[in-house]
Protein backbone atom coordinates (compact mmCIF):
# COMPACT_ATOMS: atom_id res chain seq x y z
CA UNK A 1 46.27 141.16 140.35
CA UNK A 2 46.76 144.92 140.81
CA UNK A 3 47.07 145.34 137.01
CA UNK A 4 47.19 144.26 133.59
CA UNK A 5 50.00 144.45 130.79
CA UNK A 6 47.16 144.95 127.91
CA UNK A 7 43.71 145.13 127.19
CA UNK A 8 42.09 145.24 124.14
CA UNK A 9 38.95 146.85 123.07
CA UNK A 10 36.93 143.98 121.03
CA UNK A 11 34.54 145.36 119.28
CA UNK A 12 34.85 149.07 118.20
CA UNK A 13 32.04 149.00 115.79
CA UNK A 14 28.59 147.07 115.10
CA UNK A 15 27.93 145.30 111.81
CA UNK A 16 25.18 142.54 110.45
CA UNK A 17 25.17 139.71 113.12
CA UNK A 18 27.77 141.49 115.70
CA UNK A 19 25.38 143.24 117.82
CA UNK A 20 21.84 142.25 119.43
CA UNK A 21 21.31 145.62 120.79
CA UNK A 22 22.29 149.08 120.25
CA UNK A 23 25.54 149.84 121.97
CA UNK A 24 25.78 152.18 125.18
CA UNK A 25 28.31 153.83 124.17
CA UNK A 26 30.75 154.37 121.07
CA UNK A 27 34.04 153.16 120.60
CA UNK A 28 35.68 156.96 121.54
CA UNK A 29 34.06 156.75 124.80
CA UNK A 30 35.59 153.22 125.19
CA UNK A 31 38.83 154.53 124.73
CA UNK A 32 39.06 157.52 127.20
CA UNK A 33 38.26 154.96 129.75
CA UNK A 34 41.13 152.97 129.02
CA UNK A 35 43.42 156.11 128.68
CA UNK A 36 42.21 156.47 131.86
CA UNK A 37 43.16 153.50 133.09
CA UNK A 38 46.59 153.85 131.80
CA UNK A 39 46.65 156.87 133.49
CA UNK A 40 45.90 155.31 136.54
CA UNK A 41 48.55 152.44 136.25
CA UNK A 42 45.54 149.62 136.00
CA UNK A 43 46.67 149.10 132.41
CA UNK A 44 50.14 149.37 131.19
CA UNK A 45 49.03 148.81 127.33
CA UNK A 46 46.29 149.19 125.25
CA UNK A 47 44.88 147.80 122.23
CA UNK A 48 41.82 147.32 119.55
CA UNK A 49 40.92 144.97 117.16
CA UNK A 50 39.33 144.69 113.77
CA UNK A 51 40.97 147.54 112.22
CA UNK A 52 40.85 149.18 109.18
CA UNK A 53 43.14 152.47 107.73
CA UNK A 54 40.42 155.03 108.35
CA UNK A 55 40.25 153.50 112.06
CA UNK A 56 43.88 153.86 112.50
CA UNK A 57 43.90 157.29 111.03
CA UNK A 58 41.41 158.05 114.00
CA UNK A 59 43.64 156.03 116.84
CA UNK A 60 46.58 158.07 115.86
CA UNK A 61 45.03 161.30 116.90
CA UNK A 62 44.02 160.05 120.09
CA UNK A 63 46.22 161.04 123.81
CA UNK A 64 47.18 157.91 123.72
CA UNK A 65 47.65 155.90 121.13
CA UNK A 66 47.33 152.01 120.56
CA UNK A 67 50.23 149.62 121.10
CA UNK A 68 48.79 146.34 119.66
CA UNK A 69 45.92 145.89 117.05
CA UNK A 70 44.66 142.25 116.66
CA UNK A 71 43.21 141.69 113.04
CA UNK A 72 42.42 138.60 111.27
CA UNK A 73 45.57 137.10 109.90
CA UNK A 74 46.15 133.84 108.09
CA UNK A 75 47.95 132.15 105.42
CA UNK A 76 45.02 132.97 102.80
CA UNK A 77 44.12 136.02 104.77
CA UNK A 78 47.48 137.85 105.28
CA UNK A 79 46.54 141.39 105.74
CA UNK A 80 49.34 142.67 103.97
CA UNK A 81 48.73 146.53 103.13
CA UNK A 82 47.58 147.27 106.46
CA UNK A 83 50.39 145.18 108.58
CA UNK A 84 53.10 147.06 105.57
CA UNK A 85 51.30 150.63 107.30
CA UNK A 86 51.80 149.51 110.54
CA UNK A 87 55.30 148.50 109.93
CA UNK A 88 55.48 152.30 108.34
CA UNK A 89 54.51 153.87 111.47
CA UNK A 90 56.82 151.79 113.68
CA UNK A 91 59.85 152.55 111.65
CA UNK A 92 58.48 156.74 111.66
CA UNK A 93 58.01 156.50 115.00
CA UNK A 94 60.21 154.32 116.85
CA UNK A 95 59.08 155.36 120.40
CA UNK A 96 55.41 154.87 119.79
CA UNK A 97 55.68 151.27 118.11
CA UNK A 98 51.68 149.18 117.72
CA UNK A 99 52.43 145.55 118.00
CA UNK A 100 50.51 143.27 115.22
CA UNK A 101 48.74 140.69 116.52
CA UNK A 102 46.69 137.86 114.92
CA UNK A 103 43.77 136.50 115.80
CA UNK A 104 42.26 133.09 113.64
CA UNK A 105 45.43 132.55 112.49
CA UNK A 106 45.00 128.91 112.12
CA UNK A 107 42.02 129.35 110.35
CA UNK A 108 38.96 129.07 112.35
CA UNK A 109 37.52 132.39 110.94
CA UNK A 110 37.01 130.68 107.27
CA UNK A 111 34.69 127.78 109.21
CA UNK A 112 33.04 129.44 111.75
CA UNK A 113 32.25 132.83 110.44
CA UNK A 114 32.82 132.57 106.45
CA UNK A 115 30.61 129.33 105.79
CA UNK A 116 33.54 126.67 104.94
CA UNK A 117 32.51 123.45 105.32
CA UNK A 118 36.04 122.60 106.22
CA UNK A 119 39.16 124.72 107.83
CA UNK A 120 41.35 125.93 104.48
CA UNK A 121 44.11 126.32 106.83
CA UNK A 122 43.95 122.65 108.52
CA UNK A 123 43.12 121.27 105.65
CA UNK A 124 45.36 122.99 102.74
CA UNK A 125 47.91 119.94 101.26
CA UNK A 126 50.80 122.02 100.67
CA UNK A 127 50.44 123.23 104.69
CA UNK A 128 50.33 119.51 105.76
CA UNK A 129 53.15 118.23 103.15
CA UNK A 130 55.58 121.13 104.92
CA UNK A 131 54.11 119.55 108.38
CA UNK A 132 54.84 116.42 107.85
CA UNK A 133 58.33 117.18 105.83
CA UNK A 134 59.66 118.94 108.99
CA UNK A 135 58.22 116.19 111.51
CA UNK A 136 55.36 118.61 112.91
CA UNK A 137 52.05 120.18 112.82
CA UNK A 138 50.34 122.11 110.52
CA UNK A 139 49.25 124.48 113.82
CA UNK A 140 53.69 124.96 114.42
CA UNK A 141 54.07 125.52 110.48
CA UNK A 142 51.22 128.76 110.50
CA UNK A 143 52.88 129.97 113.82
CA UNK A 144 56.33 129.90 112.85
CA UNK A 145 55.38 131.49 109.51
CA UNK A 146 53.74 134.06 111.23
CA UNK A 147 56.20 134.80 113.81
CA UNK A 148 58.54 135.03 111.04
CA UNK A 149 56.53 137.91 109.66
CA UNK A 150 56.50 140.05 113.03
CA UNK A 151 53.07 138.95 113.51
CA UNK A 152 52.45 137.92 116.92
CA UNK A 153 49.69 134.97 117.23
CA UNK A 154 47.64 133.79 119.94
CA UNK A 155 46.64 130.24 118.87
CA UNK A 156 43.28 128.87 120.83
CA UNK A 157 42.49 125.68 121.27
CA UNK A 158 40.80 123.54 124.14
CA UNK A 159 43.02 120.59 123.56
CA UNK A 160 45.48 119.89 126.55
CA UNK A 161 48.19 118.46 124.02
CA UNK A 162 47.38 121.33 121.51
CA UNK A 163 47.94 123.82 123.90
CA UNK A 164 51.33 122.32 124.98
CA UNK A 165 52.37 121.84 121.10
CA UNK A 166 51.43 125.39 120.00
């Protein structure tokens, strides 16, 4: 591979339970290097996630600015002031669009990191009844609703015939 269409920063800032160890580095210094790698035609995009405005405000000042931000983004988690700023900014500045992506959009996030005993998502009735009214899964349902929203989602899953279905 001689290079790579995106890359994301992960992490741009430590919180309770995120970080072992202080960082090396900060977030800024992060994100020359991947300017720099844009520069260099390693990278032809580049991205951050977990973002907030005052973030944003900071990522619009910089040389180059970010083409996708992933954020959490689910049916009971929709994001919808921040994603109605992005789609602001695209429409003010049409050659310099960020791409909204989602990340637990099928509702991992609520179990694994927000102590449900069960996925809301999975597990909400009025997802499955639409699942099962249209002959499909409740994973389909949450990605075409999303897509349908201009949010692009990457769904995960380790199952072969998940994958395939998604």
């Amino acid at each position: 591979v001689s290079s790579l269409d995106s890359i994301l920063l992960h992490k741009p800032r430590c919180w309770t339970g995120i970080c072992d160890r202080e960082p090396e580095g900060t977030w800024h210094d992060s994100w020359v290097a991947l300017e720099e790698a844009v520069d260099s035609g390693i990278v032809r995009s580049i991205g951050i996630c977990d973002v907030d405005n005052q973030l944003l405000d900071e990522l619009l000042q910089k040389r180059i600015p970010p083409t996708v931000i992933q954020n959490w983004f689910d049916p009971f988690h929709q994001d919808v002031e921040f994603r109605r700023r992005i789609e602001r900014h695209n429409e003010q500045n049409p050659n310099s669009k960020i791409l909204y992506q989602g990340y637990s959009s099928l509702g991992t996030q609520w179990h694994h990191f927000k102590g449900y005993d069960e996925n809301p998502v999975m597990n909400h009735p009025v997802l499955q009844s639409i699942a099962k009214g249209h002959g499909v899964s409740v994973p389909q349902v949450v990605i075409q609703w999303a897509t349908r929203r201009g949010v692009m989602v990457l769904p995960a899953s380790r199952s072969r015939s998940h994958q395939e279905a998604n």
